[in-house]
N, C-alpha and C. Protein backbone atom coordinates (compact mmCIF):
# COMPACT_ATOMS: atom_id res chain seq x y z
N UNK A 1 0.84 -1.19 0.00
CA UNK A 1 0.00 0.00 0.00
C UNK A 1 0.88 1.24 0.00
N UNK A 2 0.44 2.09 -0.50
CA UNK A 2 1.39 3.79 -0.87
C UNK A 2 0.74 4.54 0.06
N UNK A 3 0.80 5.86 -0.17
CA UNK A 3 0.66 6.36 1.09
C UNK A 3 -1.01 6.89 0.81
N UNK A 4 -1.09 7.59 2.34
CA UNK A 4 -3.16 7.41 2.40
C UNK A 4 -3.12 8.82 2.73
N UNK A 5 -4.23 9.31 2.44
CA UNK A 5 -4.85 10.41 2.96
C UNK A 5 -5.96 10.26 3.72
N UNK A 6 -6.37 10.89 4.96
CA UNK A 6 -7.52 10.74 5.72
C UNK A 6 -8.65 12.10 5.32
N UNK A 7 -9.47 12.35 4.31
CA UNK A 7 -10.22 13.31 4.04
C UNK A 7 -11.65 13.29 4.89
N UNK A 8 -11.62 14.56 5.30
CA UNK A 8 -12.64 14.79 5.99
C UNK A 8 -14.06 15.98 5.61
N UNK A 9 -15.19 15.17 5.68
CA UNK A 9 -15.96 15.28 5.17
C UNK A 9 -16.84 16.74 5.83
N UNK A 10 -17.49 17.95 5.36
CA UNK A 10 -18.68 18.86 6.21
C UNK A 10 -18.84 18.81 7.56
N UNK A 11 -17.82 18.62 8.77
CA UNK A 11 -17.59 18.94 9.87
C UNK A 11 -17.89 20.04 10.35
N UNK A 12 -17.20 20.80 9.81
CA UNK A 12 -17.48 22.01 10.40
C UNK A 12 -19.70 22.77 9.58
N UNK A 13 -20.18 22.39 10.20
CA UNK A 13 -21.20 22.62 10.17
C UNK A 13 -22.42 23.27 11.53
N UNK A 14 -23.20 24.56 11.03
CA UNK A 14 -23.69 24.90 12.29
C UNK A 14 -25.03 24.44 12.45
N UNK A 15 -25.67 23.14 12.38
CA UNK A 15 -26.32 23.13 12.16
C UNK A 15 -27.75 23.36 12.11
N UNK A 16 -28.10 24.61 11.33
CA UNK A 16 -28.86 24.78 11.23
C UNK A 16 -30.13 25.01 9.88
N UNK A 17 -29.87 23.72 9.29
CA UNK A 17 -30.30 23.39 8.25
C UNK A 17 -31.57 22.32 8.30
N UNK A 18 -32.44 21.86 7.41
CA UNK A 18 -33.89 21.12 7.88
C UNK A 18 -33.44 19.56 8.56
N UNK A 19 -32.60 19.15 7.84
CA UNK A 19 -32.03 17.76 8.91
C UNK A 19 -31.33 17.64 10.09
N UNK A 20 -31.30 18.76 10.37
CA UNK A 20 -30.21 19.00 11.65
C UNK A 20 -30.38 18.18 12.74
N UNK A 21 -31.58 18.11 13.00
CA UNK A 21 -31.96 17.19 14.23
C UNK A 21 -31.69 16.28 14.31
N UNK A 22 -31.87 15.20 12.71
CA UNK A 22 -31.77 13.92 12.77
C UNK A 22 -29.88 13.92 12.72
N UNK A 23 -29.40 14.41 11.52
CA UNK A 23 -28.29 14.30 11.58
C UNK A 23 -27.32 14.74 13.01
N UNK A 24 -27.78 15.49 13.82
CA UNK A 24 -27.01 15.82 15.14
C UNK A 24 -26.59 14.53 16.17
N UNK A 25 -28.18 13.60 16.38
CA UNK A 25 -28.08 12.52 16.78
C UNK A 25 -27.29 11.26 16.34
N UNK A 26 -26.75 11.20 14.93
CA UNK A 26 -25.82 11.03 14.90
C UNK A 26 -23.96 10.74 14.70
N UNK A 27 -23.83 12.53 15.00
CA UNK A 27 -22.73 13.16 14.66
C UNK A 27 -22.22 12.87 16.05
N UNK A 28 -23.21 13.20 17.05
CA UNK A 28 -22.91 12.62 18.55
C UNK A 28 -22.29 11.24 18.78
N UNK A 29 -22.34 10.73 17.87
CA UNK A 29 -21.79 8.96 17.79
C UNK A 29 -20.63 8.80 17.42
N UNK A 30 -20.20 9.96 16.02
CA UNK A 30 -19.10 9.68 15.55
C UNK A 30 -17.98 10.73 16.44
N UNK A 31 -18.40 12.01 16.92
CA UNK A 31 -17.07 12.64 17.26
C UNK A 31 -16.01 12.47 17.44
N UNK A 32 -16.11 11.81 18.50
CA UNK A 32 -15.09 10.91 19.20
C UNK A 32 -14.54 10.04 18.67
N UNK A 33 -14.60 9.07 18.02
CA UNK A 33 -13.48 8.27 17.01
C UNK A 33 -12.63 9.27 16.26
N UNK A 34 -14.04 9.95 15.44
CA UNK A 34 -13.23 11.16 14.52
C UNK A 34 -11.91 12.10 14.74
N UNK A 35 -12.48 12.15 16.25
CA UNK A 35 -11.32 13.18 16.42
C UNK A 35 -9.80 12.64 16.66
N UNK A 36 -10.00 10.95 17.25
CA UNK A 36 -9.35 10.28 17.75
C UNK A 36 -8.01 10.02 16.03
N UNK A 37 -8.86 9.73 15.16
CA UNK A 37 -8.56 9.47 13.78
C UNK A 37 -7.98 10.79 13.08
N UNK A 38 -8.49 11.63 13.22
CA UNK A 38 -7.91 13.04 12.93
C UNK A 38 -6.51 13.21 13.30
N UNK A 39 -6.31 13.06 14.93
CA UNK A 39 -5.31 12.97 15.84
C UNK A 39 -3.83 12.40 15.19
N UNK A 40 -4.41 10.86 15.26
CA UNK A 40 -3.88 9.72 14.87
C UNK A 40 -2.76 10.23 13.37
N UNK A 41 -3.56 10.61 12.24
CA UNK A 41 -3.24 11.11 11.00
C UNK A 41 -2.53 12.50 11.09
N UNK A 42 -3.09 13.46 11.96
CA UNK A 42 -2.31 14.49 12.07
C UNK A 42 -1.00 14.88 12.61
N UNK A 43 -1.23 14.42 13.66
CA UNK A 43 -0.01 14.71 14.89
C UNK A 43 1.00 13.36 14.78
N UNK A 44 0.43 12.19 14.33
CA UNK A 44 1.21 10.81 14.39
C UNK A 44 2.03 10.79 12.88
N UNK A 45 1.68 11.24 11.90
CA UNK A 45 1.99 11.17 10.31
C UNK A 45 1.42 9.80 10.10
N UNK A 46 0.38 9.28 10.38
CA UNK A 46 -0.24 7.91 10.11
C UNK A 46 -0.83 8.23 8.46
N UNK A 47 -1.13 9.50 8.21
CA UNK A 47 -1.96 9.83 6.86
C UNK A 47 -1.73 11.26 6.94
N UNK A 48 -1.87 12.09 5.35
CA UNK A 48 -2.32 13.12 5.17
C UNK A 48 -3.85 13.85 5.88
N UNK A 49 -3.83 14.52 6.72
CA UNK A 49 -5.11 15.04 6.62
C UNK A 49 -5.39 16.32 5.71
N UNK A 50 -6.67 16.03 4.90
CA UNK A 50 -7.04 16.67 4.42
C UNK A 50 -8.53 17.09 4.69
N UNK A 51 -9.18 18.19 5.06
CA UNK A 51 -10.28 18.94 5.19
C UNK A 51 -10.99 19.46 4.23
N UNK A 52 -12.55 19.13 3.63
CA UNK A 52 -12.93 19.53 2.42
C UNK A 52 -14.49 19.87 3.48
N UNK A 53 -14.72 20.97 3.14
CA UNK A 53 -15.80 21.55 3.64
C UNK A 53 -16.88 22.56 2.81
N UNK A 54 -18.01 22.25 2.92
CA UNK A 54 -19.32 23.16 2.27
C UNK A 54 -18.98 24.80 2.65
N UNK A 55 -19.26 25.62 1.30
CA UNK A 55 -18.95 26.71 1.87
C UNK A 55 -20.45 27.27 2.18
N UNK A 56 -21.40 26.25 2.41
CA UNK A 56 -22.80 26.95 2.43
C UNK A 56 -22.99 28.28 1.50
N UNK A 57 -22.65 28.23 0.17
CA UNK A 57 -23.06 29.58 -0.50
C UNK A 57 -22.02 30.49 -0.89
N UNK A 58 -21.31 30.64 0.13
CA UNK A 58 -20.38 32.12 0.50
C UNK A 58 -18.83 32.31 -0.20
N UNK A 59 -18.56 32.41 -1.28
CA UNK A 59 -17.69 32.07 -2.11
C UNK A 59 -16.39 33.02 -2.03
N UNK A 60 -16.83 33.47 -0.48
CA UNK A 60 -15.90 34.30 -0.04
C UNK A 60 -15.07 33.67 0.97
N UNK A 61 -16.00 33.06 1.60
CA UNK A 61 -16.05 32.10 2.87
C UNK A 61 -14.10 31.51 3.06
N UNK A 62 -13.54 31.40 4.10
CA UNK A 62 -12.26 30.80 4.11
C UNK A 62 -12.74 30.10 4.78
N UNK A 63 -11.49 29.35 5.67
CA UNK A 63 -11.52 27.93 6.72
C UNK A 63 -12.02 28.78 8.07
N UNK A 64 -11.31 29.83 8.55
CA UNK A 64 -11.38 30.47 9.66
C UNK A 64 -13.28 30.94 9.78
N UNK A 65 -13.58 31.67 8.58
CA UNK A 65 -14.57 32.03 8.74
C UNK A 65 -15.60 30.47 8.95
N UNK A 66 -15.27 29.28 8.24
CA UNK A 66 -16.61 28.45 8.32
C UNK A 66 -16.50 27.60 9.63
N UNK A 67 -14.92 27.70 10.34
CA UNK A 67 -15.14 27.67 11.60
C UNK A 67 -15.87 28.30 12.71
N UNK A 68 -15.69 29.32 12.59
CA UNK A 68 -16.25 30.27 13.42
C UNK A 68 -17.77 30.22 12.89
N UNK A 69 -18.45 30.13 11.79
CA UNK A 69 -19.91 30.19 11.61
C UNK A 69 -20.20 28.59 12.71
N UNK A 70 -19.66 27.69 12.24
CA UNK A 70 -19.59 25.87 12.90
C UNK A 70 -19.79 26.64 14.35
N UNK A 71 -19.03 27.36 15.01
CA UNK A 71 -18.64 27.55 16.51
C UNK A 71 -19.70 28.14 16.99
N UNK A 72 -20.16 29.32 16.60
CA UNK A 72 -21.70 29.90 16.91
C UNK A 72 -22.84 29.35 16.88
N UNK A 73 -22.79 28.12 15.63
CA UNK A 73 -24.08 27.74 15.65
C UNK A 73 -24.45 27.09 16.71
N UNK A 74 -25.80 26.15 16.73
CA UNK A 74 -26.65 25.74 17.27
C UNK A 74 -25.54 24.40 18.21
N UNK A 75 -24.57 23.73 17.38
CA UNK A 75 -24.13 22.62 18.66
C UNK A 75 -22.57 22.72 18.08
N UNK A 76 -21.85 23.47 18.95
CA UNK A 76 -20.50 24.24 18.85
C UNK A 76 -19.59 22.43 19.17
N UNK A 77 -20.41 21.81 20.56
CA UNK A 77 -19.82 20.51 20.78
C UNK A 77 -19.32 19.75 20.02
N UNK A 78 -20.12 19.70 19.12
CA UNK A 78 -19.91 18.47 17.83
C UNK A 78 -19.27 18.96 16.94
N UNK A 79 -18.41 20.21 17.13
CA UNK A 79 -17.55 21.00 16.19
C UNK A 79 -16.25 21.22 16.69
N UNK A 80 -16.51 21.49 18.01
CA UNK A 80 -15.08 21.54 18.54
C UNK A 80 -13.85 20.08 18.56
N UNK A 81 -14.62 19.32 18.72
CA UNK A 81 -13.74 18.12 18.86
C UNK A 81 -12.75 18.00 17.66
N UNK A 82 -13.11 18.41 16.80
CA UNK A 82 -12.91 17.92 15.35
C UNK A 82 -12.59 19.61 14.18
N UNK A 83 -12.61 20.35 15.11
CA UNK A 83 -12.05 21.38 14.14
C UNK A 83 -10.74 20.81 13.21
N UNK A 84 -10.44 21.58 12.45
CA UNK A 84 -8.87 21.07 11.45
C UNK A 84 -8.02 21.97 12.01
N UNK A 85 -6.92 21.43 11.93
CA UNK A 85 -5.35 22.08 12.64
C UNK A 85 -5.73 22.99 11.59
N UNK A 86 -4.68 24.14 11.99
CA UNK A 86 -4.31 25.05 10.97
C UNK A 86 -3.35 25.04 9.60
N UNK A 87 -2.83 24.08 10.05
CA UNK A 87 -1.93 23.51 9.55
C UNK A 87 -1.99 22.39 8.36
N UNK A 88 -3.15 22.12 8.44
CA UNK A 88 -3.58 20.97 7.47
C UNK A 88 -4.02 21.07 6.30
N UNK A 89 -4.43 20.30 5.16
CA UNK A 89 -4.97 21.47 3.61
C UNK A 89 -6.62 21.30 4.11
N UNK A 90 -6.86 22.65 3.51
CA UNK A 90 -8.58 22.47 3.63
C UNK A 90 -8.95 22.95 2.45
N UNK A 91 -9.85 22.88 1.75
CA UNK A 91 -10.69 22.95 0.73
C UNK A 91 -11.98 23.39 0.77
N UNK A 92 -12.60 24.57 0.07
CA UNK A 92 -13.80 24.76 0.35
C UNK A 92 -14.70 24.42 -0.64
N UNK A 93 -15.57 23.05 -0.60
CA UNK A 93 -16.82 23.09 -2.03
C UNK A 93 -17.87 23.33 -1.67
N UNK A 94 -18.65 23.24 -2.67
CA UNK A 94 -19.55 23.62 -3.17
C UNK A 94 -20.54 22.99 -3.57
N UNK A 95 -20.24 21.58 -3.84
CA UNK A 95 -21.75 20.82 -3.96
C UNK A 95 -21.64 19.50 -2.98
N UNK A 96 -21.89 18.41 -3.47
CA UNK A 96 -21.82 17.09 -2.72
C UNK A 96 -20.32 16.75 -2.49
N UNK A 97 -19.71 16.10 -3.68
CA UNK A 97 -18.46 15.39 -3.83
C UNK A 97 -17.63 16.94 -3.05
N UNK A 98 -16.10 15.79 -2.56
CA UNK A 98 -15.14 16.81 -2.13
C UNK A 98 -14.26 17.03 -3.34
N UNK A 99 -14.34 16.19 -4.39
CA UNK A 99 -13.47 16.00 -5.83
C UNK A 99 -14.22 17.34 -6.24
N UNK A 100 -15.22 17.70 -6.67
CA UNK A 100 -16.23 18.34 -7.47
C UNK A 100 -15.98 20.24 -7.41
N UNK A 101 -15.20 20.63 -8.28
CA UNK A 101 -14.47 21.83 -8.50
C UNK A 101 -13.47 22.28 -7.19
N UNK A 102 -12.81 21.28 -6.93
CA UNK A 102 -11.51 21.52 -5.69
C UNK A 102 -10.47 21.31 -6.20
N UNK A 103 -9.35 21.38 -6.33
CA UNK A 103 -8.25 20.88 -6.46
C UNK A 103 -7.51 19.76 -5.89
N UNK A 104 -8.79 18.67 -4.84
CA UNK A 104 -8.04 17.46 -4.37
C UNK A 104 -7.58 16.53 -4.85
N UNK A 105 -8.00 16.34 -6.10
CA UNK A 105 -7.00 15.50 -7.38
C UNK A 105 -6.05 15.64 -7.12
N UNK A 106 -5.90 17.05 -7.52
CA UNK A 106 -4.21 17.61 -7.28
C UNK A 106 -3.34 17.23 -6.52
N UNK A 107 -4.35 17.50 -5.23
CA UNK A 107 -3.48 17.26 -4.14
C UNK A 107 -3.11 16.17 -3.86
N UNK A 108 -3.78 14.90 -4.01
CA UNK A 108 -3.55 13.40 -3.74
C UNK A 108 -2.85 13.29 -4.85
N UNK A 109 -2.90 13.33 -6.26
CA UNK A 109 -1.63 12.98 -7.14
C UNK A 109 -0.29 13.67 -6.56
N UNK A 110 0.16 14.74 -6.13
CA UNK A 110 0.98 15.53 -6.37
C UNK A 110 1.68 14.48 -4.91
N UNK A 111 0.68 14.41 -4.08
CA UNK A 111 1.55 14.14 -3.20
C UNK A 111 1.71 12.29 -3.14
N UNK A 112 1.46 11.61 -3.93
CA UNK A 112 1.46 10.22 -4.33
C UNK A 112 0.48 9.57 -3.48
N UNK A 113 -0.33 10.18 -3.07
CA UNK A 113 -1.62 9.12 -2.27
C UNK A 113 -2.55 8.37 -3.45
N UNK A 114 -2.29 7.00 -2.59
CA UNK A 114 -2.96 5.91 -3.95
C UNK A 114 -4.56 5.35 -2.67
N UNK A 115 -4.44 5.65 -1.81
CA UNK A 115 -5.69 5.36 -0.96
C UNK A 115 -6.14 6.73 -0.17
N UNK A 116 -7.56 6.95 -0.17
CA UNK A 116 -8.17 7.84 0.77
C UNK A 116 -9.11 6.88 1.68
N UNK A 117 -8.85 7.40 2.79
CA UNK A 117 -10.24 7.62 3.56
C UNK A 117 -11.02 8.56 4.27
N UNK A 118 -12.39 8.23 3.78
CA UNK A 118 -13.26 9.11 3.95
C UNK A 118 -13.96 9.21 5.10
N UNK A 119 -14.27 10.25 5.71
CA UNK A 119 -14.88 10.57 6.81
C UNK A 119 -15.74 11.50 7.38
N UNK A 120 -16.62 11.87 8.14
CA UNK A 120 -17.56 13.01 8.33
C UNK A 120 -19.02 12.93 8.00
N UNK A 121 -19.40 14.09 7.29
CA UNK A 121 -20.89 13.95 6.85
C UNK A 121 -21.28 14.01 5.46
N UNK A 122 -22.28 13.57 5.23
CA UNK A 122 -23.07 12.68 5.63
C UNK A 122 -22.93 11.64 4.63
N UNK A 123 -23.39 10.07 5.18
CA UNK A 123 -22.80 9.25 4.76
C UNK A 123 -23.59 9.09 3.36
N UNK A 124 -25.08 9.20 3.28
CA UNK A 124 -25.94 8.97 1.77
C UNK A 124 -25.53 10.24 1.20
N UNK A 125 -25.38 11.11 1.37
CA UNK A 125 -24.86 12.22 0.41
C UNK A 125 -23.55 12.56 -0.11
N UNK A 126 -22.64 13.40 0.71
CA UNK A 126 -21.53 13.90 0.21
C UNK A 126 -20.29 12.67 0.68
N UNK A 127 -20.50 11.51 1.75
CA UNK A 127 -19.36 10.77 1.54
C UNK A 127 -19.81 10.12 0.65
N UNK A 128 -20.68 9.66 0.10
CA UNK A 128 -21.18 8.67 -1.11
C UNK A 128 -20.68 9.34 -2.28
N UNK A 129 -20.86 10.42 -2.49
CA UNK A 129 -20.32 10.79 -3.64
C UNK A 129 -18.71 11.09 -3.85
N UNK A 130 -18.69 11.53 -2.77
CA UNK A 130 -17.16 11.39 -2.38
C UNK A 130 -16.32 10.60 -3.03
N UNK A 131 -16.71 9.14 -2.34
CA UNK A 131 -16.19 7.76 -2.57
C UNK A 131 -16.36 7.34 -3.82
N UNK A 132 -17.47 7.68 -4.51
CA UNK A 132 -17.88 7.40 -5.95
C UNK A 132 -16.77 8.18 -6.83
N UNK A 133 -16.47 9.78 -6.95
CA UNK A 133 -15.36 10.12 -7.34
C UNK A 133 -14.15 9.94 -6.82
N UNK A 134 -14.13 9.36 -5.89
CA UNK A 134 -12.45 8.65 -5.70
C UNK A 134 -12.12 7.40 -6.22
N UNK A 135 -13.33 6.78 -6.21
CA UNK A 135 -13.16 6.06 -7.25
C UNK A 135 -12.97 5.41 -8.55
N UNK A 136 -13.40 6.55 -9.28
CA UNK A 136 -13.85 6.57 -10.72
C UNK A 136 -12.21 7.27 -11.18
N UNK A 137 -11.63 7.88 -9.90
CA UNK A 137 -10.40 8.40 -10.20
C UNK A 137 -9.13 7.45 -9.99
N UNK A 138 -9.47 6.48 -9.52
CA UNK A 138 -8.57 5.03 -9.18
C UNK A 138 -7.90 5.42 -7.92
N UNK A 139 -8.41 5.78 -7.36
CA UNK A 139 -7.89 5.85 -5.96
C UNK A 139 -8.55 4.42 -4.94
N UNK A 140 -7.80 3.86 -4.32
CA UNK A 140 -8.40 2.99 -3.09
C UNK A 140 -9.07 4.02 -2.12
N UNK A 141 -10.80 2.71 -2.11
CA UNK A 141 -11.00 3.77 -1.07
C UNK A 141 -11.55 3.06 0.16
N UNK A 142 -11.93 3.69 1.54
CA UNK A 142 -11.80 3.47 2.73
C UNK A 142 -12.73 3.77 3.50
N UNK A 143 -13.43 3.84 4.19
CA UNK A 143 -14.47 4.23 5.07
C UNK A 143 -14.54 4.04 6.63
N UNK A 144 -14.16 4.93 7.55
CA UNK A 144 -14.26 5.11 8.96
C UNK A 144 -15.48 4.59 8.85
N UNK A 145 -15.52 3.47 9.44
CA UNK A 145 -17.10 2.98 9.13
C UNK A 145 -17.94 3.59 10.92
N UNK A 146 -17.18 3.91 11.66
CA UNK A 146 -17.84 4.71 12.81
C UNK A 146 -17.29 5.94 12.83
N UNK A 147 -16.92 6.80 11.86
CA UNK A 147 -16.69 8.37 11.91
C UNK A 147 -17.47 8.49 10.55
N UNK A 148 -18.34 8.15 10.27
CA UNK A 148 -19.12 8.72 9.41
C UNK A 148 -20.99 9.29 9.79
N UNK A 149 -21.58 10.00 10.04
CA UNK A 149 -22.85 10.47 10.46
C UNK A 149 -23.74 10.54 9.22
N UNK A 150 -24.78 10.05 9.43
CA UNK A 150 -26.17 10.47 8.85
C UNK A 150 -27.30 10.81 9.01
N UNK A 151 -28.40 11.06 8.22
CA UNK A 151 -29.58 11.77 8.09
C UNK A 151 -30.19 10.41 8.22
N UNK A 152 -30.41 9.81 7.32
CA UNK A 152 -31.76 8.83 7.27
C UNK A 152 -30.88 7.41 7.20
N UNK A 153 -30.38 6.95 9.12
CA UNK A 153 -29.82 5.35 8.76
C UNK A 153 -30.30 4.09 7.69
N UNK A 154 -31.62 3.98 6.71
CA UNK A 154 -32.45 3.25 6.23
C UNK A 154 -31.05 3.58 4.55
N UNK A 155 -30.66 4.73 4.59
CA UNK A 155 -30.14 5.24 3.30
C UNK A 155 -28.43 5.27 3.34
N UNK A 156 -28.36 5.30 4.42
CA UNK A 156 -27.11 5.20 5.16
C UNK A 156 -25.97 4.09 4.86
N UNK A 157 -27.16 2.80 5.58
CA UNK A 157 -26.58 1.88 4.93
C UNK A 157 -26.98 0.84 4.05
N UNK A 158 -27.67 1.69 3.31
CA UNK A 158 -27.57 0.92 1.64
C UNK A 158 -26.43 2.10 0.78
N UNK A 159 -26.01 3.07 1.25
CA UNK A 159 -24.55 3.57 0.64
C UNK A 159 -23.55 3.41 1.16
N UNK A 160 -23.52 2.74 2.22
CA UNK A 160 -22.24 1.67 2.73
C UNK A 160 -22.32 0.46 1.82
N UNK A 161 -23.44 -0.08 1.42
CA UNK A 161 -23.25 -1.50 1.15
C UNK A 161 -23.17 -1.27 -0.48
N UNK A 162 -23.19 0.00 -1.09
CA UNK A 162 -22.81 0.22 -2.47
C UNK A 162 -21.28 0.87 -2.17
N UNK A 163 -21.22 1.75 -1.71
CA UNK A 163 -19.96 2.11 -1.84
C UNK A 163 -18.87 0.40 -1.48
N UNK A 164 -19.20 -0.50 -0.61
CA UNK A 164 -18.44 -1.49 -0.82
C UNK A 164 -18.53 -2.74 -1.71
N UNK A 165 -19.72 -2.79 -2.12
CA UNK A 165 -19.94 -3.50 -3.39
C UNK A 165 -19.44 -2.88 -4.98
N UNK A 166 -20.07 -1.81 -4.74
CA UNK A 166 -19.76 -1.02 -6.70
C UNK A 166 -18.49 -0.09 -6.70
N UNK A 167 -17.87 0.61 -5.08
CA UNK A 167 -16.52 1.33 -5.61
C UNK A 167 -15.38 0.13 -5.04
N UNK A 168 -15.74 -0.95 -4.23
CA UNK A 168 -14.71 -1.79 -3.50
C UNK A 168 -14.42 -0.94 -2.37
N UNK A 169 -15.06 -0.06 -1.51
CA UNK A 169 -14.38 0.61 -0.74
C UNK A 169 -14.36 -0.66 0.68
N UNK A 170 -13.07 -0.49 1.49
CA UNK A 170 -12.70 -1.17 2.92
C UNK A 170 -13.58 -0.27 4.05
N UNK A 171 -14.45 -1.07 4.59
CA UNK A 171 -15.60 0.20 5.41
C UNK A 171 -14.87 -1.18 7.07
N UNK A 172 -13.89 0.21 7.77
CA UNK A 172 -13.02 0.04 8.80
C UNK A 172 -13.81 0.84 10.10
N UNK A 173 -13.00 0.03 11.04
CA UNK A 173 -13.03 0.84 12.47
C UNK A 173 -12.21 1.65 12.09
N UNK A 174 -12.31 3.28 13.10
CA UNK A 174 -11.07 4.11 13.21
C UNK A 174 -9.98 3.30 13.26
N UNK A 175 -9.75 2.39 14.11
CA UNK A 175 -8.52 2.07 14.85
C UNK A 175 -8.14 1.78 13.56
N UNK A 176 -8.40 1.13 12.34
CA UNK A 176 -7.59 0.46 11.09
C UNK A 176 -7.69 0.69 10.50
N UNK A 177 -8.25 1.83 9.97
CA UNK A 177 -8.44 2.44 8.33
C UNK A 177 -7.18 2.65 8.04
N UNK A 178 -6.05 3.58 8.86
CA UNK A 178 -5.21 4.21 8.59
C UNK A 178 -3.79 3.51 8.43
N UNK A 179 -4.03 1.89 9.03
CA UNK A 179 -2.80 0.65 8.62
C UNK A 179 -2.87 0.49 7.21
């Protein structure tokens, strides 16, 4: 295996959007691995971390600012654990996928990562698509299979059980994604 990147998925979020409720309940589940995995990749050199985040709209928006919107909102808790070093690459998009007008191609070719794993929110939406363009890009892919949160578990995991059937993705505990 070559080297991995740990990408992280719409974390920083305030939520206050129509699923918030459901999805809060359970973002509360994943924090804590997440952050543990973040850690692990950041401070250990176990993986690249990389940060790809919704700019909700604001195409002005930096990292600092969509922190600080994450920090005010409605559950600062489930944000703090898991903020991104400063230090780390972050990316701001714009629709579902973290591939989808970013430069993280770039960044995983340039820096020879032949595996990602994916992590954050939400698992039927933006990690699904995620994983679908990391795949289609020949990247190995990976799944914190307990640092990932969703909206509707019924949808959840029938895009676990495609993302490991149709992209081949490895859907791991924190503790082993990153071996």
């Amino acid at each position: 295996m070559g080297a991995v990147a740990l990408i992280v998925v719409d974390m920083m979020n305030p939520y206050d959007h129509e699923d918030a409720d459901a999805l809060e309940k359970s973002v509360e589940q994943v924090v804590e691995p997440l952050a543990g995995l973040m850690e692990r990749a950041h401070r250990h050199g176990d993986a690249q971390l990389i940060v790809v985040n919704d700019n909700h709209g604001d195409f002005t928006a930096t990292a600092d600012d969509l922190r600080r919107r994450a920090m005010e909102g409605r559950r600062p808790d489930l944000v703090e654990p898991v903020l991104p070093p400063t230090d780390c690459a972050f990316m701001p998009k714009v629709r579902h996928s973290a591939f989808f007008g970013t430069p993280l191609e770039y960044l995983l070719r340039r820096e020879g990562i032949d595996t990602v794993v994916l992590a954050g929110q939400v698992t039927e939406q933006c990690v699904l698509y995620s994983a679908l363009d990391a795949y289609v890009r020949e990247f190995s892919v990976r799944l914190a299979r307990d640092c990932v949160a969703h909206i509707h578990p019924d949808l959840a995991e029938a895009s676990l059980r495609m993302m490991e059937r149709n992209m081949r993705a490895e859907l791991l505990p924190a503790d082993r994604c990153l071996d």
